[in-house]
C-alpha atoms as a PDB file:
ATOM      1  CA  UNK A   1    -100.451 158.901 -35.103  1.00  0.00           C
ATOM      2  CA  UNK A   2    -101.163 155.084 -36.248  1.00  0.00           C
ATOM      3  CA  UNK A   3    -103.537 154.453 -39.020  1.00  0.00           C
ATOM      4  CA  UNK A   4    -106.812 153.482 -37.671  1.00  0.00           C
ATOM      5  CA  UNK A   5    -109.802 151.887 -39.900  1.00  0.00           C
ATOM      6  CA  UNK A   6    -113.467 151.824 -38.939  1.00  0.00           C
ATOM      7  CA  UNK A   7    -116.687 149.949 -39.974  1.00  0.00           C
ATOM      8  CA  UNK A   8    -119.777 151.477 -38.983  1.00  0.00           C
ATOM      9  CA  UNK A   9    -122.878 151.480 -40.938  1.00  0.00           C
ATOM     10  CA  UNK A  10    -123.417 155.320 -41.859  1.00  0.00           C
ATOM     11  CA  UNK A  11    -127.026 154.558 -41.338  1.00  0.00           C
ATOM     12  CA  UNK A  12    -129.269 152.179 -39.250  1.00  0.00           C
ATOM     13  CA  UNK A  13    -132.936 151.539 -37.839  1.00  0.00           C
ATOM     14  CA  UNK A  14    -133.550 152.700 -34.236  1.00  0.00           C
ATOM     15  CA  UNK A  15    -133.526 148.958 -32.076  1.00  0.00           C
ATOM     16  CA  UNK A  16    -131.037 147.343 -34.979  1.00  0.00           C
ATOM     17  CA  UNK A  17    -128.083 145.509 -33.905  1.00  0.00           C
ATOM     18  CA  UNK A  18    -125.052 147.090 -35.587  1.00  0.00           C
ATOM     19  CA  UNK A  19    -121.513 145.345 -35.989  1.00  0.00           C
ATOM     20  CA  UNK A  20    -118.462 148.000 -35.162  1.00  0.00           C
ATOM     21  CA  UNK A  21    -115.104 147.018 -36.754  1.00  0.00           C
ATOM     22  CA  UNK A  22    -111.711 148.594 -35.891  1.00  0.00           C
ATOM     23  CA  UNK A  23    -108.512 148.162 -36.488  1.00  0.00           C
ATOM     24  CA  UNK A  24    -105.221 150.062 -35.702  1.00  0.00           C
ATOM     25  CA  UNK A  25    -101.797 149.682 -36.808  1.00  0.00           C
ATOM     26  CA  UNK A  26     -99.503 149.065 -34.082  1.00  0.00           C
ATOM     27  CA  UNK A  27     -96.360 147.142 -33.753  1.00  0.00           C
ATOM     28  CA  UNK A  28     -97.552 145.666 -30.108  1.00  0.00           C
ATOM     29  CA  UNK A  29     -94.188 145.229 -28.735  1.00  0.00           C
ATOM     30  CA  UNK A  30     -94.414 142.465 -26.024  1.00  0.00           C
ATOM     31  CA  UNK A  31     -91.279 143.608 -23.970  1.00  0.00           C
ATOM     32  CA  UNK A  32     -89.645 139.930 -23.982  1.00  0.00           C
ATOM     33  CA  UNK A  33     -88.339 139.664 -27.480  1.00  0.00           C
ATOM     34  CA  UNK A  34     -84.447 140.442 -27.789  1.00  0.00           C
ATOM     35  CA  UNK A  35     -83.648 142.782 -30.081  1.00  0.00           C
ATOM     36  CA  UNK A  36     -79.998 142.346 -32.885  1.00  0.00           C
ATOM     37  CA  UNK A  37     -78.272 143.384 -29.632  1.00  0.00           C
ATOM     38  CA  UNK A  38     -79.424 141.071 -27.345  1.00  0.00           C
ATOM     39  CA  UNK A  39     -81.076 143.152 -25.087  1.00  0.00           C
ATOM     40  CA  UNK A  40     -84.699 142.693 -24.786  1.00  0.00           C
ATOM     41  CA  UNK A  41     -86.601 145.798 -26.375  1.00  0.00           C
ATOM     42  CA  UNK A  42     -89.135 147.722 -24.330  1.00  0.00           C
ATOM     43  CA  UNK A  43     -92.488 146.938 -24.252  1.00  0.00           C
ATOM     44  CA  UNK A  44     -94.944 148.647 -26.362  1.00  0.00           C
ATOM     45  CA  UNK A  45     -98.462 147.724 -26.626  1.00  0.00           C
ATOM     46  CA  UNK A  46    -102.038 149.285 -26.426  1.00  0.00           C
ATOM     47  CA  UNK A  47    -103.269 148.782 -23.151  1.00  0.00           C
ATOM     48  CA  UNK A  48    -106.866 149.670 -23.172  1.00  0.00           C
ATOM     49  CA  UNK A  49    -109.517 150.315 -26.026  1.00  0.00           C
ATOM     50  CA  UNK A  50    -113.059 152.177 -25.306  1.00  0.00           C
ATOM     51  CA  UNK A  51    -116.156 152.771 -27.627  1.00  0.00           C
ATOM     52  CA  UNK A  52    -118.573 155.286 -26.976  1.00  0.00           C
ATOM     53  CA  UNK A  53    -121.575 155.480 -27.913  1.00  0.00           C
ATOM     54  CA  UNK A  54    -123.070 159.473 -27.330  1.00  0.00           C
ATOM     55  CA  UNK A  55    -120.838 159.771 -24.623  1.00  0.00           C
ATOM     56  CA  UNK A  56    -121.882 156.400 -22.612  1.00  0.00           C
ATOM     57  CA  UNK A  57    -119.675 153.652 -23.052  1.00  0.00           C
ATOM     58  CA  UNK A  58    -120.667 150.391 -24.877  1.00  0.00           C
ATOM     59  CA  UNK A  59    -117.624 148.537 -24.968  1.00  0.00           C
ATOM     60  CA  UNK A  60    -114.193 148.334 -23.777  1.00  0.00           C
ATOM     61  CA  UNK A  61    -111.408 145.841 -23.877  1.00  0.00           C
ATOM     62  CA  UNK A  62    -107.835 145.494 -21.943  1.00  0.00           C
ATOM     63  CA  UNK A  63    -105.186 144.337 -23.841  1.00  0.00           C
ATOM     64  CA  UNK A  64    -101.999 142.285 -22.379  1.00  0.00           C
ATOM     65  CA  UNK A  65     -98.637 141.269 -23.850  1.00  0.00           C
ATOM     66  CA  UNK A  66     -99.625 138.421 -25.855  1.00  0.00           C
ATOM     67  CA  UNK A  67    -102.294 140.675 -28.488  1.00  0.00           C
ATOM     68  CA  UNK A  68    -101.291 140.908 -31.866  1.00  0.00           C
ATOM     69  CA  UNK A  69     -99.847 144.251 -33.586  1.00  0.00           C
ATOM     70  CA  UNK A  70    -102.401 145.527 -35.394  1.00  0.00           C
ATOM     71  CA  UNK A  71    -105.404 144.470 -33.348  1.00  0.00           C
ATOM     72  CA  UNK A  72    -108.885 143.872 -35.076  1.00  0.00           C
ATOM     73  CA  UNK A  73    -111.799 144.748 -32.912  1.00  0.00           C
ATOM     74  CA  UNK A  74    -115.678 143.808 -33.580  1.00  0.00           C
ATOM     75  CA  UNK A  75    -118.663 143.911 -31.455  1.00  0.00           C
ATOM     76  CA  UNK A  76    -122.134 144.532 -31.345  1.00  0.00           C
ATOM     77  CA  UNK A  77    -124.453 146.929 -30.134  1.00  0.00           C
ATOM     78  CA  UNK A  78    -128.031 148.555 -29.992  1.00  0.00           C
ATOM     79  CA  UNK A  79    -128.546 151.430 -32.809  1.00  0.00           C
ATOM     80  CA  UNK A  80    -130.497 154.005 -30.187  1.00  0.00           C
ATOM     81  CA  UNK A  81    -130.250 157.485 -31.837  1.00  0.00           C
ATOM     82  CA  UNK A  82    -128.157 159.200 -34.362  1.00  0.00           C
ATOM     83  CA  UNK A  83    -125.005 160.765 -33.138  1.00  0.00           C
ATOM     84  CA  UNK A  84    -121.596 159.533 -32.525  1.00  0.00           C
ATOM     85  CA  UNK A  85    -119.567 156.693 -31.612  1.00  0.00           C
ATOM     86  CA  UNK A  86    -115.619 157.660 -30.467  1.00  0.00           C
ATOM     87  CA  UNK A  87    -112.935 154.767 -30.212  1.00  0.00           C
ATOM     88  CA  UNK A  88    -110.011 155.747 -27.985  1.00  0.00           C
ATOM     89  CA  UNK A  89    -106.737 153.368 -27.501  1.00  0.00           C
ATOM     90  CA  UNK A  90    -104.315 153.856 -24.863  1.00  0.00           C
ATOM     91  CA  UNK A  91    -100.995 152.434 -24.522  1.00  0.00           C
ATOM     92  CA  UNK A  92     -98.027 152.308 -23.186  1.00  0.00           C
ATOM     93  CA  UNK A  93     -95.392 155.156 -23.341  1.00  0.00           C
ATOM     94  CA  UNK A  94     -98.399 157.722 -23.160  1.00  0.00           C
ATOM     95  CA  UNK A  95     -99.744 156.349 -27.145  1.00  0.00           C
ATOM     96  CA  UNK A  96    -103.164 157.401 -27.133  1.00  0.00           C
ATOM     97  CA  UNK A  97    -105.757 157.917 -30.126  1.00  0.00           C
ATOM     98  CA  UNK A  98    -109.547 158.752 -30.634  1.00  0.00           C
ATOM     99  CA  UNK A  99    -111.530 158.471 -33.640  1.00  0.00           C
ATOM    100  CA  UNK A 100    -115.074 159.542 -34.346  1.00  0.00           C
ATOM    101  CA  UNK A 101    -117.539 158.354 -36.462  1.00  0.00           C
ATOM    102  CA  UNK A 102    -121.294 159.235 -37.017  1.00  0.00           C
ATOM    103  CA  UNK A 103    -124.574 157.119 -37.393  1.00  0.00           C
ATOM    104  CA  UNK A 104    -127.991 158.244 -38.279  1.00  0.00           C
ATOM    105  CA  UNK A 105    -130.432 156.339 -37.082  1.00  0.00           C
ATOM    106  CA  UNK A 106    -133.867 156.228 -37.791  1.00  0.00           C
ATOM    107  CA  UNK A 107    -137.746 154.930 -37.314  1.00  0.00           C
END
């Protein structure tokens, strides 16, 4: 499992914008660099990210060769209700992971 770090405010206003940070550790393998044999090593990168936000997605990103290992993700979104949000990454040779956080919103 790769390390994964998340920045959510633990607590927010209903109607507030909130800022959602991630970042995984992955070694994003772009499937054209040779490797000490010559031969060019396989491709291995995160292909798709998704946020949810109680179950309804708020956010979701594909990724392509040319992303960095160890992407950094922010965006923004509405603070509705308390609950959770869940980040899942997908990637090749069936990598996938899903955190959740929670947020408790209130007024």
């Amino acid at each position: 499992m790769a390390r994964a770090i998340i920045n959510v405010p633990p607590t927010a206003r209903r109607g507030e914008v909130i800022e959602i940070r991630t970042l995984i550790g992955h070694p994003m393998e772009t499937g054209y660099r040779p490797g000490n044999d010559g031969k060019t090593l396989p491709r291995d990168i995160i292909r798709r990210f998704t946020c949810r936000y109680n179950g309804e997605v708020v956010f979701s990103a594909e990724f392509f060769p040319a992303i960095a290992a160890n992407p950094n993700i922010a965006f923004h979104t509405v603070a509705t209700e308390s609950g959770n949000l869940s980040f899942t990454w997908e990637g090749d040779n069936g990598f996938q992971q899903t955190e959740t956080v929670n947020i408790n919103v209130s007024g």
